[in-house]
Protein backbone atom coordinates (compact mmCIF):
# COMPACT_ATOMS: atom_id res chain seq x y z
CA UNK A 1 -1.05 13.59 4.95
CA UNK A 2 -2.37 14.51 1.44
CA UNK A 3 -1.18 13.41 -1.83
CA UNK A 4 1.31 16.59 -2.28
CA UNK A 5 3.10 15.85 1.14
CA UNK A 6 3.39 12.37 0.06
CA UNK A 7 5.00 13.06 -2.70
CA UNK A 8 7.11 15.46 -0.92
CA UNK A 9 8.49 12.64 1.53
CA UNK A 10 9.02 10.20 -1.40
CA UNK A 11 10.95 12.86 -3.12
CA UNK A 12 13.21 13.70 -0.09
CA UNK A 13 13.66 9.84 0.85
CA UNK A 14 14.42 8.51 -2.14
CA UNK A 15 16.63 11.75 -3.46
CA UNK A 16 14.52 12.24 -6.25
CA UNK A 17 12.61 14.88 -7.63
CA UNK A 18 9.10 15.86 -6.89
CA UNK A 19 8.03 15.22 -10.59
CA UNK A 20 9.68 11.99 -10.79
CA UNK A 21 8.12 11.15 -7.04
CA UNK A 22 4.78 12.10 -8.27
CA UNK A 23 4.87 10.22 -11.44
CA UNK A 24 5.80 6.92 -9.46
CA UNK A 25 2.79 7.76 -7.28
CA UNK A 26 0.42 8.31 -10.41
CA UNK A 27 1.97 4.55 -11.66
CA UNK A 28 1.38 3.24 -8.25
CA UNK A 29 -2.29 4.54 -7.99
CA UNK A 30 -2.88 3.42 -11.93
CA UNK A 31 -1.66 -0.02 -11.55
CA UNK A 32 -3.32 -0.54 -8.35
CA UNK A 33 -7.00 0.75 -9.67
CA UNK A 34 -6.53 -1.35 -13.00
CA UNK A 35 -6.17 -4.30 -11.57
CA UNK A 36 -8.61 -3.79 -8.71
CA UNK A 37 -10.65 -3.29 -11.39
CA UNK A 38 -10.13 -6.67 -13.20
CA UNK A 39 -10.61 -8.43 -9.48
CA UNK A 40 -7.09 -8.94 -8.82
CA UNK A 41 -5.97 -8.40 -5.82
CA UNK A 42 -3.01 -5.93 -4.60
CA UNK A 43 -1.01 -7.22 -1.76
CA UNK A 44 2.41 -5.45 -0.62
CA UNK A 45 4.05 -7.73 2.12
CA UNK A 46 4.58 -6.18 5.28
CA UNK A 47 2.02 -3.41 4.71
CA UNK A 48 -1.38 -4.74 3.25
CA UNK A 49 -3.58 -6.28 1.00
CA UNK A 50 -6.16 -4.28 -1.19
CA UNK A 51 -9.50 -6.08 -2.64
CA UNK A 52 -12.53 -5.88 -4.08
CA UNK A 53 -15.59 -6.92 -2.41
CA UNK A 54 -19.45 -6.90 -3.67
CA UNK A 55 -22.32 -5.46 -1.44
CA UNK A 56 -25.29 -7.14 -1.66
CA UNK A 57 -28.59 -4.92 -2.26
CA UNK A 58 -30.37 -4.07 0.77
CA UNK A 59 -33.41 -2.00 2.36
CA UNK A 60 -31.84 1.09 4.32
CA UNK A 61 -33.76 4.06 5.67
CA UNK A 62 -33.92 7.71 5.69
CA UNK A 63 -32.89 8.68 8.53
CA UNK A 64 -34.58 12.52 8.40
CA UNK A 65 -38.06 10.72 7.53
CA UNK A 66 -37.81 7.06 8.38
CA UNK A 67 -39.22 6.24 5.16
CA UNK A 68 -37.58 2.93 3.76
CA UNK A 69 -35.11 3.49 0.67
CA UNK A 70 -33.39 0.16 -1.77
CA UNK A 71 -29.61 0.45 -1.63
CA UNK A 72 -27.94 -1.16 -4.86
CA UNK A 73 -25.80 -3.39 -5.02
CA UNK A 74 -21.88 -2.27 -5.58
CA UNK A 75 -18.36 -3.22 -5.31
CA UNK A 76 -16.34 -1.66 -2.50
CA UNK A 77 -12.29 -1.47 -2.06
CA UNK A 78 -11.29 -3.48 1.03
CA UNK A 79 -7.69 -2.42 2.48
CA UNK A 80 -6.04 -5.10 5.66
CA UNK A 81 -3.09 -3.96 6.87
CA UNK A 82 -0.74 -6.78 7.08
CA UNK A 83 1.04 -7.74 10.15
CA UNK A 84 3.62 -5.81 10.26
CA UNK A 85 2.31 -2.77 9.51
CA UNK A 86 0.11 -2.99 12.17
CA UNK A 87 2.43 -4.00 14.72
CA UNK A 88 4.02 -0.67 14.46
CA UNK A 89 0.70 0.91 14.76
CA UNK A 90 0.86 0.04 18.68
């Protein structure tokens, strides 16, 4: 599902319009990055929590030559589904 069929099914479940559906969406996606961003964490009971994690710097290699190669350091979005969103995953 991409972001225009999402918005699609929000529109049609919550008897909206597709602008107003895709505005939420934009709000949702805002909101979630700013305060990912700041270090906060996102969590939305009954479907997941998202997070920010750091990645330590580490030695990696090339896998065409072999030859080693320094990976930086960065922060990485984490997403766990919470239980029971994944209990309806089986």
């Amino acid at each position: 599902m991409n972001k225009g069929q999402l918005v699609d099914k929000i529109a049609g479940d919550a008897k909206i319009s597709k602008v107003q559906a895709g505005a939420a969406l934009d709000s949702f996606i805002t909101a979630t990055m700013g305060a990912l961003k700041k270090g906060d964490k996102v969590t939305l009971v009954g479907f997941g929590t998202y997070s920010v994690s750091k990645r330590s710097a580490r030695i990696g290699r090339n896998p065409q030559t072999g030859k080693e190669i320094k990976i930086p350091a960065k922060k990485v979005v984490k997403f766990k589904a919470g239980k029971e969103f994944s209990s309806k995953l089986k």
